[in-house]
Protein backbone atom coordinates (compact mmCIF):
# COMPACT_ATOMS: atom_id res chain seq x y z
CA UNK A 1 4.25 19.93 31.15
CA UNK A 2 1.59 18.38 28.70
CA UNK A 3 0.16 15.07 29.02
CA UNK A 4 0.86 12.47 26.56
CA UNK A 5 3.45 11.48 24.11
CA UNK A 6 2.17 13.24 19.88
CA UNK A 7 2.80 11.46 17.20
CA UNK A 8 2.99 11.92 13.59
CA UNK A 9 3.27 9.98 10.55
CA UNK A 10 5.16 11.54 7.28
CA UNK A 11 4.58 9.97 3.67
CA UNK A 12 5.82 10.79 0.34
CA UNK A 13 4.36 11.70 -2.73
CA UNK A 14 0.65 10.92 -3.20
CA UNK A 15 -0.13 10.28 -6.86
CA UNK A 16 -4.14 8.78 -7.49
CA UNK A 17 -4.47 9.38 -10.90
CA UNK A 18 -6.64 6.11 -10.71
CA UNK A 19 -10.13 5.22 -10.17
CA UNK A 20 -10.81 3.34 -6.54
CA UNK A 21 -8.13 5.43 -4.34
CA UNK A 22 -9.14 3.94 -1.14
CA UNK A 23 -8.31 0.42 -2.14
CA UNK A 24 -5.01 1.75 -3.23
CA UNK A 25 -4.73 3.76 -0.12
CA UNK A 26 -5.74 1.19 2.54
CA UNK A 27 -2.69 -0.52 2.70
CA UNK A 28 -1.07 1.70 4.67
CA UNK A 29 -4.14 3.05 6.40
CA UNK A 30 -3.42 1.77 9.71
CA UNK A 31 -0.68 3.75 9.97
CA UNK A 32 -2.33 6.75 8.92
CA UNK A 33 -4.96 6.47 11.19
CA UNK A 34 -3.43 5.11 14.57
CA UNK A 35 -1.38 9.03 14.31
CA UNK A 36 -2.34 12.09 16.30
CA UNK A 37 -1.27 13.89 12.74
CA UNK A 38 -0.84 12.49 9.74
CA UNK A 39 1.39 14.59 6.75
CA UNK A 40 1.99 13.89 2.87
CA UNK A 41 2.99 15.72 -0.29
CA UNK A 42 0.33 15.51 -3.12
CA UNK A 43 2.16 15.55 -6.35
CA UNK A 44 -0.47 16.47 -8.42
CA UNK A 45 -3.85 18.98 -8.92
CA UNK A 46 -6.91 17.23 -8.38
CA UNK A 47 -9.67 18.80 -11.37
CA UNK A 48 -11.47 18.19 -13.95
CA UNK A 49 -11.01 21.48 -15.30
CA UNK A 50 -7.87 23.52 -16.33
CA UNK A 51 -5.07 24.49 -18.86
CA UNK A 52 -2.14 22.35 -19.60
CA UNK A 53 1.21 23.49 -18.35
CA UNK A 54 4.29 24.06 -21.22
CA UNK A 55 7.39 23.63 -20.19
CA UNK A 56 8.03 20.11 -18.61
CA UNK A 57 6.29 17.21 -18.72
CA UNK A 58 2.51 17.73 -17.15
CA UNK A 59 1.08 14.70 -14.81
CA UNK A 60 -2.64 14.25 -15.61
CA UNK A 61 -5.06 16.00 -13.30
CA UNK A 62 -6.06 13.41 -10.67
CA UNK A 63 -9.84 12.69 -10.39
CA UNK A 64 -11.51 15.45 -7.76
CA UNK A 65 -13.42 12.55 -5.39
CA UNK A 66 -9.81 11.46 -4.68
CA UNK A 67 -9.03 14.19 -2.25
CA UNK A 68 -11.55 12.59 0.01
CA UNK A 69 -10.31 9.51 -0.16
CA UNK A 70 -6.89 10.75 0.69
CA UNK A 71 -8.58 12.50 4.41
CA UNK A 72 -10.48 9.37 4.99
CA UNK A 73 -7.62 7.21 4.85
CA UNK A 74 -6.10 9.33 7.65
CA UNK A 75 -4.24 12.42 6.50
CA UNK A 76 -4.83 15.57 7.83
CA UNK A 77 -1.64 17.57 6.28
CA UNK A 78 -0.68 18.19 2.91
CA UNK A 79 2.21 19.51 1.52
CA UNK A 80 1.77 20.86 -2.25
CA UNK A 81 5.22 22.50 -3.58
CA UNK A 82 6.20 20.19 -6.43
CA UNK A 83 7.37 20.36 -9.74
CA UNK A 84 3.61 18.79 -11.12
CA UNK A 85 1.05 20.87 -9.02
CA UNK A 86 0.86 23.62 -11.55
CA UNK A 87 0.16 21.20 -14.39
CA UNK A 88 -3.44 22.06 -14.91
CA UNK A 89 -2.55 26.02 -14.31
CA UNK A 90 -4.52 27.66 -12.14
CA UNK A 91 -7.62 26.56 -12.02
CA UNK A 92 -6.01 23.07 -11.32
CA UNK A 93 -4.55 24.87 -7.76
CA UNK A 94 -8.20 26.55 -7.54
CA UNK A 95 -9.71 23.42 -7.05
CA UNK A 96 -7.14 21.20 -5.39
CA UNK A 97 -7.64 24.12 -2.77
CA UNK A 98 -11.29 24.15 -2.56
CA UNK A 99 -11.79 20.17 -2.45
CA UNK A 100 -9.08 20.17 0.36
CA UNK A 101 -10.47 22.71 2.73
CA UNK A 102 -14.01 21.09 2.00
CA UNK A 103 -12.43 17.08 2.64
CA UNK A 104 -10.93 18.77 6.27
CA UNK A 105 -7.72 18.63 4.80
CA UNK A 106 -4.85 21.53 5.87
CA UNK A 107 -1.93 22.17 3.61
CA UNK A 108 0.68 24.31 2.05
CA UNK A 109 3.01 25.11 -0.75
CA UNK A 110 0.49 26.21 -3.40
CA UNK A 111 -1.68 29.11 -4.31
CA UNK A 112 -2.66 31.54 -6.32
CA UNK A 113 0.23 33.76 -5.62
CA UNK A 114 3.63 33.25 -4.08
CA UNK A 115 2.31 35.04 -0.69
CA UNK A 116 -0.23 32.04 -0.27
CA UNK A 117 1.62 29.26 -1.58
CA UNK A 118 4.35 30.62 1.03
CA UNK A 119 1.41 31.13 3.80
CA UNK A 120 2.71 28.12 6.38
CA UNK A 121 0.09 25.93 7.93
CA UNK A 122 -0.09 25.48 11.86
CA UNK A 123 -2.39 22.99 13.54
CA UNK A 124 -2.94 22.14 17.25
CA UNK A 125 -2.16 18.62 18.81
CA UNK A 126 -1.96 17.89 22.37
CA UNK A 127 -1.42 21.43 23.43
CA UNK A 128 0.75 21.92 20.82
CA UNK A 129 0.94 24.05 17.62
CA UNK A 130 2.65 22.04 14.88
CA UNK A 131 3.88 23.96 12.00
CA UNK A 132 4.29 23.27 8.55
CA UNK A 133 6.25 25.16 5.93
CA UNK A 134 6.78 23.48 1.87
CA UNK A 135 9.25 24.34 -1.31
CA UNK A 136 9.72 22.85 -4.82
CA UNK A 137 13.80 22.84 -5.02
CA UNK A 138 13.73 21.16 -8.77
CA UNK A 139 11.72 23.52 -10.98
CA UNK A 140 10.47 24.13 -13.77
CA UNK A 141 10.60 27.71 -12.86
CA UNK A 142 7.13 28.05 -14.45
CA UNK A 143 5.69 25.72 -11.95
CA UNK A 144 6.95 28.55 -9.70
CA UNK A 145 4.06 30.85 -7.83
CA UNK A 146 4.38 34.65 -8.44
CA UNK A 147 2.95 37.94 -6.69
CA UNK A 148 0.26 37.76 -9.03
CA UNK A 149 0.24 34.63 -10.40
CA UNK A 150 -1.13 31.18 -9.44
CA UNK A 151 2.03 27.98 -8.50
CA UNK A 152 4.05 26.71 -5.43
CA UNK A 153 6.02 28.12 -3.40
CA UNK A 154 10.07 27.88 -4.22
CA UNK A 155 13.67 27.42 -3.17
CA UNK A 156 15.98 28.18 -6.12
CA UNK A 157 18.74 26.12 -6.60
CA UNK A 158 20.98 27.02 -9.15
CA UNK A 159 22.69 24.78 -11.73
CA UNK A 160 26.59 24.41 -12.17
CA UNK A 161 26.28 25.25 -15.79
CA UNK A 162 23.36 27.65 -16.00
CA UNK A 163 21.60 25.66 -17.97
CA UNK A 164 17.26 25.41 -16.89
CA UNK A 165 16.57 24.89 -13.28
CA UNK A 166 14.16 21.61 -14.24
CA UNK A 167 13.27 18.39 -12.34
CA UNK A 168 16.39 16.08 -14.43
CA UNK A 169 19.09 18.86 -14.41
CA UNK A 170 21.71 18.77 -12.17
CA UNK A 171 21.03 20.80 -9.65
CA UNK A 172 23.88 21.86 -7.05
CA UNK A 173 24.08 25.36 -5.65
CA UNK A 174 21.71 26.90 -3.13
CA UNK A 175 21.38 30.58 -3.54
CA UNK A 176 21.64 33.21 -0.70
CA UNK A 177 18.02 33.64 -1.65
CA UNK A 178 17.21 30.14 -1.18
CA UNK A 179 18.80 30.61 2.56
CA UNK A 180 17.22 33.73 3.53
CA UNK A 181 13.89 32.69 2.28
CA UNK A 182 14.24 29.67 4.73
CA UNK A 183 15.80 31.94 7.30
CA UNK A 184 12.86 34.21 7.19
CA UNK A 185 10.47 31.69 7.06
CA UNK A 186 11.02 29.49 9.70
CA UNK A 187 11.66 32.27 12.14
CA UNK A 188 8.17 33.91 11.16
CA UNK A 189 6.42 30.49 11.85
CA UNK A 190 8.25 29.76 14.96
CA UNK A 191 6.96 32.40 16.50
CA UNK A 192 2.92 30.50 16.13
CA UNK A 193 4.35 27.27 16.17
CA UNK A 194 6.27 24.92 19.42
CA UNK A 195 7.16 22.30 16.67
CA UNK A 196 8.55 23.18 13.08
CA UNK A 197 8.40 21.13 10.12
CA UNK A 198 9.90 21.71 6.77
CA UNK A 199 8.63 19.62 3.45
CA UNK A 200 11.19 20.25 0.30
CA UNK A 201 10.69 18.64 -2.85
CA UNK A 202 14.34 17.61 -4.04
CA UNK A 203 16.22 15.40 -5.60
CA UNK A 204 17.45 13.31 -7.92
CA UNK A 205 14.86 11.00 -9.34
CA UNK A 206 14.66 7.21 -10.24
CA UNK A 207 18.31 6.47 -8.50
CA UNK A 208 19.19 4.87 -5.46
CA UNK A 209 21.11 6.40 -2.57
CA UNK A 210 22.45 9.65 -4.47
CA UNK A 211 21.86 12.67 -3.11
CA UNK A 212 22.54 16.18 -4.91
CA UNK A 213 24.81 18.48 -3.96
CA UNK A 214 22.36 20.79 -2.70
CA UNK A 215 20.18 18.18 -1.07
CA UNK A 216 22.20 18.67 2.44
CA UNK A 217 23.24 21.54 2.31
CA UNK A 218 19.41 23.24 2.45
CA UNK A 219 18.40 20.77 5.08
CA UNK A 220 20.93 21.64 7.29
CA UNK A 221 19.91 25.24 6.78
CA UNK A 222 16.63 24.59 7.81
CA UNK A 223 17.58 22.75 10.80
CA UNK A 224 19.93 25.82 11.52
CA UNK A 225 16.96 28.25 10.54
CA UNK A 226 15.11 26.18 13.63
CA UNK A 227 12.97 23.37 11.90
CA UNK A 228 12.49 20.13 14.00
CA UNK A 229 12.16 17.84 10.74
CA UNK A 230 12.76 17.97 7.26
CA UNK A 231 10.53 15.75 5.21
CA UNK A 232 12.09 15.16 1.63
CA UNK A 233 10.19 13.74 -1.63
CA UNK A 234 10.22 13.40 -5.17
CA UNK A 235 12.84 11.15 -6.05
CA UNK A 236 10.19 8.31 -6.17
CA UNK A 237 12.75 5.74 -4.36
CA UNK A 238 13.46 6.58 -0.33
CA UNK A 239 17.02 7.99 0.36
CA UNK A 240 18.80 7.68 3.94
CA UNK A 241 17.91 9.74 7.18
CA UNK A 242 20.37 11.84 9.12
CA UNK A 243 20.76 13.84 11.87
CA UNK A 244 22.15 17.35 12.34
CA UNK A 245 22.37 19.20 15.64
CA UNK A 246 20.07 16.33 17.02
CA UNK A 247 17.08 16.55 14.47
CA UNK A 248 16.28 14.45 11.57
CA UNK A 249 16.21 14.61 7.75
CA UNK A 250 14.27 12.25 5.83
CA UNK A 251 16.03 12.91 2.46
CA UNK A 252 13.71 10.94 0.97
CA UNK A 253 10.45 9.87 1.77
CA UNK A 254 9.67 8.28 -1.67
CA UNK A 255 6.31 7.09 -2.84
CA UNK A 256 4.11 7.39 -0.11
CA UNK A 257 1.11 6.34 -2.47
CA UNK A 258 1.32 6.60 -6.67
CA UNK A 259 -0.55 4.58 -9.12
CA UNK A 260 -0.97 6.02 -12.21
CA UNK A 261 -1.05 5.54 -15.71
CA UNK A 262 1.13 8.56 -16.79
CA UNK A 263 4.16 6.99 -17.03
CA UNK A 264 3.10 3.95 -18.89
CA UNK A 265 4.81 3.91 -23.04
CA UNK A 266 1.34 2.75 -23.90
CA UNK A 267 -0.80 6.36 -23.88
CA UNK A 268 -2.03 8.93 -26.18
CA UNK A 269 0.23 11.98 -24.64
CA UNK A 270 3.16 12.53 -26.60
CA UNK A 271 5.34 13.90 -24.04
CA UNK A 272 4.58 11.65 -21.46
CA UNK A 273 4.89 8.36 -23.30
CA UNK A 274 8.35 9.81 -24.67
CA UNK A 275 9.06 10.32 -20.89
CA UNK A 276 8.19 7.00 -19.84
CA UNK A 277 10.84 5.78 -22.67
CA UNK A 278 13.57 8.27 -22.15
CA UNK A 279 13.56 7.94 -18.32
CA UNK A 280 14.76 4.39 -18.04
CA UNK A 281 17.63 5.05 -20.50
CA UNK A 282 18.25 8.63 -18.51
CA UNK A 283 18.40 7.29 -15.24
CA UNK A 284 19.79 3.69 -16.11
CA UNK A 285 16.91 1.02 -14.84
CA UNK A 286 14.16 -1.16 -16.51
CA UNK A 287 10.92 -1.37 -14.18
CA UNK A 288 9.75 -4.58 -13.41
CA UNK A 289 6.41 -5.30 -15.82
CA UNK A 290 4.29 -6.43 -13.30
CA UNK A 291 4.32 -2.73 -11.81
CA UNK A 292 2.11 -1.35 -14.23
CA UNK A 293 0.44 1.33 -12.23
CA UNK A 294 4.07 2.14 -10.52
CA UNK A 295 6.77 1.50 -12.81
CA UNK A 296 9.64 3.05 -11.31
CA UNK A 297 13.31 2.06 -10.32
CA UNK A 298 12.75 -1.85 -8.87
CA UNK A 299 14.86 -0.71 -5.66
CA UNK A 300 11.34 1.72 -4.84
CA UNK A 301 9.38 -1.66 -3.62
CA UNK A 302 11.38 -0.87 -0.31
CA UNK A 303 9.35 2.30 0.30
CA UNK A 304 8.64 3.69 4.09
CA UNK A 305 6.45 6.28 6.30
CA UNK A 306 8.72 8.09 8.97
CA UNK A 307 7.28 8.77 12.02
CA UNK A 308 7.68 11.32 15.16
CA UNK A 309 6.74 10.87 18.54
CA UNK A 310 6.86 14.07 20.68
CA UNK A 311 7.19 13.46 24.32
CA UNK A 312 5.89 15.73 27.61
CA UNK A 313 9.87 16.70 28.15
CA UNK A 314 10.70 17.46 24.62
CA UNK A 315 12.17 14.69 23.28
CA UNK A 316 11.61 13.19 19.93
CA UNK A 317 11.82 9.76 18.87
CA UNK A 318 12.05 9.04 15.40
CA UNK A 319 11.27 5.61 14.03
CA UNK A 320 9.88 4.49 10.37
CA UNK A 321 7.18 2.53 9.58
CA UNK A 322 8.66 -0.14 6.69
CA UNK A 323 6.12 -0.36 3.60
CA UNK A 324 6.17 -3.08 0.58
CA UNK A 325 4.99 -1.78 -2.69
CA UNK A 326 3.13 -4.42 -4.47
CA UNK A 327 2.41 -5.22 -7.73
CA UNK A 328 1.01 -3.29 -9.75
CA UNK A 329 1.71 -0.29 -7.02
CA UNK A 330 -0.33 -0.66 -4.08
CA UNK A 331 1.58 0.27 -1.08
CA UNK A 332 1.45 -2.40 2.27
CA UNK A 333 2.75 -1.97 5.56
CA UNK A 334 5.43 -4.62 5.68
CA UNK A 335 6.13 -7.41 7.80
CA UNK A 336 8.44 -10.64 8.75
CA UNK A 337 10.83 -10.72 5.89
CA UNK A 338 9.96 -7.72 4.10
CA UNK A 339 10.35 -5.84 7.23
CA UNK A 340 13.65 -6.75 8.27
CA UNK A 341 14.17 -5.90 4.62
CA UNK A 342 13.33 -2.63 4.36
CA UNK A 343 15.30 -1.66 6.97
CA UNK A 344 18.59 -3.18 6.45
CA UNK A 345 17.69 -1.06 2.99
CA UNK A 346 17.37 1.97 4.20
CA UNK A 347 20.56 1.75 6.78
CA UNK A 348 22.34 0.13 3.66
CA UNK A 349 21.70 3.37 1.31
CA UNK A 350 22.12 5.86 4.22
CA UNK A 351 25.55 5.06 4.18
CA UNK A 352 26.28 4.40 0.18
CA UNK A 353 25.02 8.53 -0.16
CA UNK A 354 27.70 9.47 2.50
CA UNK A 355 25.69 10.27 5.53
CA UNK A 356 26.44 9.20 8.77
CA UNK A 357 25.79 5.76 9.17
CA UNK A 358 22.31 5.13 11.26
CA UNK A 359 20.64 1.78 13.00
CA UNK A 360 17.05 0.83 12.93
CA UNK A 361 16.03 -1.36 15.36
CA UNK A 362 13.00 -4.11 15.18
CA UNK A 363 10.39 -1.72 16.39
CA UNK A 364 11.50 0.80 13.84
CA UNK A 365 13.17 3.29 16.14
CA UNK A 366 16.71 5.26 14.49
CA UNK A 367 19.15 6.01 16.07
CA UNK A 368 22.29 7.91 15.00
């Protein structure tokens, strides 16, 4: 038996589009740093170089210094498979790539061809090998990596109508290739890895509670498959937490750290500033002004870090780390009020999407 409880700390998306990321990142820090691991999804390439993606709406390259901003404050892991990493094509994954490996930072999801982005992650902690595994589940399909071509790595869920498979369609089916990608996957990387974990980008964004139809459905399979955690994000608002056979689902991990002037009406970008307009009308909400650099559903200021701690015997203890998102995005750990606040939120919208209602207790612990 090892020596020594592990733990880890999971955040959602990471979007510094802005100058100054460790100010924006320091809030939460702490956190970050006082883990034995530390894992989050970045949303977006980091480059100065690189060809603008058609199809959906591109995010603006974030600037390339940022990456080591985002190890300093504390990360080590970094999940990539999004619907945005492929924005600035491939030279845009090139060098999100090369600035990670030279910042010390380990990740997954992305690449310049489907076997890479697929290529799983496994680091050591403890005397143990923790594995990580990532999939975009929302499109666009040309976001999606290729045997020969540069994107992330993909689950395809299918839509009841046939219509695009794209970040705001309504997605519900998972495919029997969606399954027996995971299948495969997870069994191949649990034979390097004692502890499993499995990042999907899914959703439905800018609304509280509501999870797709697909959304449990290929989180149980994972579990099933023989993941120990599934870490959800994109939504940009957190979504509830359950548990299946005994192992938990963050649905959604929301914004783990975005500012960024993308989705402001005041740009130069056509598509985004359209974006920025049609959203609120879309998805039914009017951001509060103040959040200039993060103006997304006002329910997102209740925003959260999940955390693991893996114990000599086995068992896991899952807990969250409340965060308050202040104006005009930077993300805080919480406390008095906001604490207790963020928590009754999070049990609240648990049970408003129809999972199994859960109870988080003052030092953050879950329990079913």
């Amino acid at each position: 038996m090892r020596e020594g409880a592990i733990s880890i700390v999971l955040a959602g998306d990471l979007v510094l589009d802005e100058p100054d990321a460790p100010y924006w990142l320091a809030g939460i820090a702490p956190a970050l740093q006082a883990a034995d691991l530390a894992v989050g999804h970045l949303e977006v390439p980091h480059s100065a170089r690189g060809v603008e993606l058609k199809g959906d709406v591109p995010a603006p390259a974030a600037p390339p210094e940022n990456v080591a901003a985002i190890a300093a404050a504390g990360f080590h892991l970094l999940s990539l498979a999004g619907n945005h990493i492929a924005d600035c094509g491939a030279d845009g994954i090139a060098d999100t790539l090369i600035l990670m490996a030279a910042a010390g930072l380990n990740g997954t999801g992305a690449g310049l061809t489907l076997a890479q982005a697929r290529t799983p992650v496994v680091v050591e902690r403890g005397g143990l090998n923790i594995g990580l595994l990532s999939y975009n589940c929302v499109g666009p399909e040309i976001s999606w990596a290729t045997e020969t071509s540069a994107g992330c790595a993909y689950l395809r869920i299918e839509t009841a109508d046939a219509s695009p498979i794209a970040p705001a369609a309504n997605l519900e089916c998972v495919t029997d290739k969606a399954l027996a990608t995971v299948k495969g996957d997870i069994a191949a990387l649990k034979a390097k890895a004692d502890f499993v974990m499995v990042a999907l980008h899914k959703g439905i964004v800018h609304t509280p509670a509501r999870l797709a139809p697909y959304e449990r459905a290929i989180s149980h399979a994972a579990i099933d498959a023989g993941a120990d955690v599934v870490i959800g994000h994109h939504a940009h608002i957190v979504r509830g937490i359950e548990f299946h056979r005994g192992k938990p689902i963050f649905h959604g991990l929301g914004n783990g750290c975005v500012v960024t002037g993308a989705l402001s009406p005041a740009q130069d970008h056509p598509a985004r500033r359209e974006w920025a307009e049609r959203r609120k009308t879309l998805f039914g909400f009017e951001p509060d002004p103040a959040y200039t650099l993060a103006p997304f559903h006002p329910e997102a200021v209740n925003a959260m870090l999940g955390r693991l701690t893996l114990h000599p015997d086995g068992s896991v203890d899952v807990s969250i780390v409340p965060v308050d998102v202040l104006a005009p995005g930077r993300p805080v750990l919480a406390e008095g009020e906001r604490k207790e606040a963020v928590a009754r939120y999070i049990e609240q919208i648990t049970v408003a999407a129809g999972l199994p209602p859960i109870t988080i207790a003052a030092d953050g612990t879950v329990m079913a």
